[in-house]
C-alpha atoms as a PDB file:
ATOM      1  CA  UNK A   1     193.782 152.279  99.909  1.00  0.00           C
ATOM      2  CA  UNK A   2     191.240 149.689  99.097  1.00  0.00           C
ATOM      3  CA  UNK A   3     188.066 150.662  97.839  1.00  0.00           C
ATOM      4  CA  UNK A   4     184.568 149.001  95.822  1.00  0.00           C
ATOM      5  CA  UNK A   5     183.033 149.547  92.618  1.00  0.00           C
ATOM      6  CA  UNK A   6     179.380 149.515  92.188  1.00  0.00           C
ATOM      7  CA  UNK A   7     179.278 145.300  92.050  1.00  0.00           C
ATOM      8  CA  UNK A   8     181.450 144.992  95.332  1.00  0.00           C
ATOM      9  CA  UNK A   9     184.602 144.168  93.898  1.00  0.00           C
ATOM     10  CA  UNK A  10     187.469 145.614  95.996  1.00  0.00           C
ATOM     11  CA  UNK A  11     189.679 147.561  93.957  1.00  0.00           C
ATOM     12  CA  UNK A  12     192.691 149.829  94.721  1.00  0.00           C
ATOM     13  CA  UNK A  13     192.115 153.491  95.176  1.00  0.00           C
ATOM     14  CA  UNK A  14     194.864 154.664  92.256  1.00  0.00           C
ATOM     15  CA  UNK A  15     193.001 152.692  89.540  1.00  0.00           C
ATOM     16  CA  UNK A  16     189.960 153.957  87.181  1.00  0.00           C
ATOM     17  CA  UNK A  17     186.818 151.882  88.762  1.00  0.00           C
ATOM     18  CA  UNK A  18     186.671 150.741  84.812  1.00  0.00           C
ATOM     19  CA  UNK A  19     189.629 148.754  85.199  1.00  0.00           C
ATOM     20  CA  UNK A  20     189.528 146.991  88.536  1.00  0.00           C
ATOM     21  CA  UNK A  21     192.477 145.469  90.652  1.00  0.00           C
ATOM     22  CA  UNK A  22     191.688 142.600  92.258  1.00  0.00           C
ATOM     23  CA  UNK A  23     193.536 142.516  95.735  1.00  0.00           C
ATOM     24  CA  UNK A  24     192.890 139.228  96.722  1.00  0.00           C
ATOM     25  CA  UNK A  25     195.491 136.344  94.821  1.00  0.00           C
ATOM     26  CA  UNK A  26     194.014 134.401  91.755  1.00  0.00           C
ATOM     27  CA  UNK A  27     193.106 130.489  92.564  1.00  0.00           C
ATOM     28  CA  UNK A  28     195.850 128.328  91.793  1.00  0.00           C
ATOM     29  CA  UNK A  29     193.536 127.231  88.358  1.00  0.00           C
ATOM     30  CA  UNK A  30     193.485 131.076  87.635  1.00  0.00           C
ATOM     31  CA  UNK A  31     196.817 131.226  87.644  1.00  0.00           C
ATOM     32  CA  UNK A  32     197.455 128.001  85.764  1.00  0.00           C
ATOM     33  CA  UNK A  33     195.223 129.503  83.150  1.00  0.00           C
ATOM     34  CA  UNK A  34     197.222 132.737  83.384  1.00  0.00           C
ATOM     35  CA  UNK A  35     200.747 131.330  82.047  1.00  0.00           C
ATOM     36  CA  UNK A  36     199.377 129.406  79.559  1.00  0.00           C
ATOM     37  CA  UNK A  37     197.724 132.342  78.058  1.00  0.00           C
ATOM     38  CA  UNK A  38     200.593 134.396  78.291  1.00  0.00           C
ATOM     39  CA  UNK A  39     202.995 132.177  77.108  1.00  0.00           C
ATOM     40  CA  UNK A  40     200.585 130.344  74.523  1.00  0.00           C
ATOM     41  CA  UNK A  41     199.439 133.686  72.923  1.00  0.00           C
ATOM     42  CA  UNK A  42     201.382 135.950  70.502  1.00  0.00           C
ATOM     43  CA  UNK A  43     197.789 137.740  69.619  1.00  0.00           C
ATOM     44  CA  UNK A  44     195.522 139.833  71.475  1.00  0.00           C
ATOM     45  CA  UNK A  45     192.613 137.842  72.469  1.00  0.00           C
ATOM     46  CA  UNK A  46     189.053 138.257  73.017  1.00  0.00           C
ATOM     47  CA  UNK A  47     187.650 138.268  77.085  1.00  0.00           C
ATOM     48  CA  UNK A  48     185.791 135.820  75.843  1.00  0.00           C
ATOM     49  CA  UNK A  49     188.314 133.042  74.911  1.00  0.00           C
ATOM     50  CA  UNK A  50     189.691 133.845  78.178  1.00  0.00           C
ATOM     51  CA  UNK A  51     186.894 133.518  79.978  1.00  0.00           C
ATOM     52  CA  UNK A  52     186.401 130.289  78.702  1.00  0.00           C
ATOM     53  CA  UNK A  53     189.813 128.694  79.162  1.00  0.00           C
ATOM     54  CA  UNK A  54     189.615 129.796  82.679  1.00  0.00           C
ATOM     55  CA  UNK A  55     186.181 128.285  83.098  1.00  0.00           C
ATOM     56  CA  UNK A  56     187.209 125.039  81.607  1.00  0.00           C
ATOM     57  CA  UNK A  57     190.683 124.849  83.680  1.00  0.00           C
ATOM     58  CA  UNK A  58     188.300 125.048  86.839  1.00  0.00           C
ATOM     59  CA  UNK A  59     185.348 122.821  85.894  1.00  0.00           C
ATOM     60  CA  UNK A  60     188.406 120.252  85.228  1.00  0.00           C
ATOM     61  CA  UNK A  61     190.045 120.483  88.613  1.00  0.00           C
ATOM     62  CA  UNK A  62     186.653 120.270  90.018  1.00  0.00           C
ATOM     63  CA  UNK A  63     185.685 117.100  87.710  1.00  0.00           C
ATOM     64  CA  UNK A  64     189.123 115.345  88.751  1.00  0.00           C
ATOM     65  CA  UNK A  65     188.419 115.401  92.441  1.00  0.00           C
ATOM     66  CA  UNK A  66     184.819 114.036  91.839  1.00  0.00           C
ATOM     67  CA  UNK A  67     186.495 111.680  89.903  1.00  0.00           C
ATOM     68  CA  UNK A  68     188.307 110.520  92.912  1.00  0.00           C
ATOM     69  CA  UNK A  69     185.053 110.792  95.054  1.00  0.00           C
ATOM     70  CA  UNK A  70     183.139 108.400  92.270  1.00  0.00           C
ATOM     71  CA  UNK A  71     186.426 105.695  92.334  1.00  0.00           C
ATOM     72  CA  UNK A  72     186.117 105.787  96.314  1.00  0.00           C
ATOM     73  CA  UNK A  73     182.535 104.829  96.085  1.00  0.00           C
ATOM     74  CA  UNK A  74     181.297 107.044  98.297  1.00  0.00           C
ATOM     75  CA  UNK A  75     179.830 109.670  95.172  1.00  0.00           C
ATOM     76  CA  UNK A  76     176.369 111.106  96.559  1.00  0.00           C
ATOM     77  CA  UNK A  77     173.419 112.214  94.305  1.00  0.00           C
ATOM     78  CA  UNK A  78     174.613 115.759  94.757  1.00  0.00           C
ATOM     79  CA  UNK A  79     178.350 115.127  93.942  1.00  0.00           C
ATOM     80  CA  UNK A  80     177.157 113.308  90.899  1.00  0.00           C
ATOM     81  CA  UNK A  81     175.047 116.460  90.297  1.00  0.00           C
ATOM     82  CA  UNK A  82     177.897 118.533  90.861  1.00  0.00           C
ATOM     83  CA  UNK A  83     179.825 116.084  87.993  1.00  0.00           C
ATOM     84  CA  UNK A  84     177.445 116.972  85.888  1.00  0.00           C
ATOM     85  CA  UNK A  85     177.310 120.166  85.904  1.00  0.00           C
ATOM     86  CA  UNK A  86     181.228 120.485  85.840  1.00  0.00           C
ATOM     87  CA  UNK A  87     181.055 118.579  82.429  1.00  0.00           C
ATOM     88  CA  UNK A  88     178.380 121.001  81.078  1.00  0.00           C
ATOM     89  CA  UNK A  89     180.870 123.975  81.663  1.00  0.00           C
ATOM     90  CA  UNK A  90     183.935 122.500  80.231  1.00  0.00           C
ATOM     91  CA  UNK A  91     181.779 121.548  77.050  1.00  0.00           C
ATOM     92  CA  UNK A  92     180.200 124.879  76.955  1.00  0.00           C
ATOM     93  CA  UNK A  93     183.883 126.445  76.808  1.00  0.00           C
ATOM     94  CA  UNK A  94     185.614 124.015  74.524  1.00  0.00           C
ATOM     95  CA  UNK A  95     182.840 125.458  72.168  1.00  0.00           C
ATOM     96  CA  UNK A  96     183.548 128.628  72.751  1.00  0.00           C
ATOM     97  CA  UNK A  97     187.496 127.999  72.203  1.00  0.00           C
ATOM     98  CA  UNK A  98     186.586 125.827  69.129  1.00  0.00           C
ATOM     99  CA  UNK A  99     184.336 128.415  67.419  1.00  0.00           C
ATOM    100  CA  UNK A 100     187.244 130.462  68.527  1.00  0.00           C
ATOM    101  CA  UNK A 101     189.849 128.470  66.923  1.00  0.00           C
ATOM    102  CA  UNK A 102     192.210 128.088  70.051  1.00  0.00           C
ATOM    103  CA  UNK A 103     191.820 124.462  71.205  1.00  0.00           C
ATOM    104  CA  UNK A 104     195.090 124.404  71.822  1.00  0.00           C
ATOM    105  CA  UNK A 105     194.654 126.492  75.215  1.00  0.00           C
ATOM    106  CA  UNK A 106     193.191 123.299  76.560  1.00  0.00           C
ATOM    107  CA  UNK A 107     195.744 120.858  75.308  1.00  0.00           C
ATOM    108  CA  UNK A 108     192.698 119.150  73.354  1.00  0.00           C
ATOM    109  CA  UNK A 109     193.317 117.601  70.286  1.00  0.00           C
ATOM    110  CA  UNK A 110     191.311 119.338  67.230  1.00  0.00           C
END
């Protein structure tokens, strides 16, 4: 039985509402993000570092195809926006994984 907490998020019936279950699958960048964590990581680490690595893995993907849109020539003022905005977020969470001293999540060269 699928259920909600109190922010909408389905969650299965047999879990503690303070540990939800997501029932719907992951995004394939999610789940990218996933195996490198849990093969990269021998340590606990902080929701924060994750949250980060999974933010950056999906700013990326979303930078790459406006990347594509830019080389076709056909990038609008709100794609370009949109660009902009992805590049914010991945340097906003290669911060928080340098501060964090885990770079290496991202593949990026310290």
């Amino acid at each position: 039985m699928v259920t909600t907490d109190l922010i909408g998020t389905p969650v299965r019936a047999e879990h503690p509402a303070s540990v939800p279950v997501l029932t719907a699958p992951p995004s394939p960048a999610a789940v990218a993000a996933m195996r490198r964590l849990g093969w990269a990581l021998a340590l606990p680490v902080s929701p924060a570092v994750v949250r980060a690595v999974t933010e950056y893995e999906v700013a990326a993907e979303h930078a790459r195809e406006l990347a594509a849109v830019a080389a076709s020539g056909r990038m609008s003022d709100l794609d370009a926006d949109s660009l902009a905005a992805a590049e914010d977020v991945m340097a906003a969470a290669r911060a928080t994984l340098a501060a964090a001293g885990q770079l290496h999540l991202i593949e990026v060269a310290a």
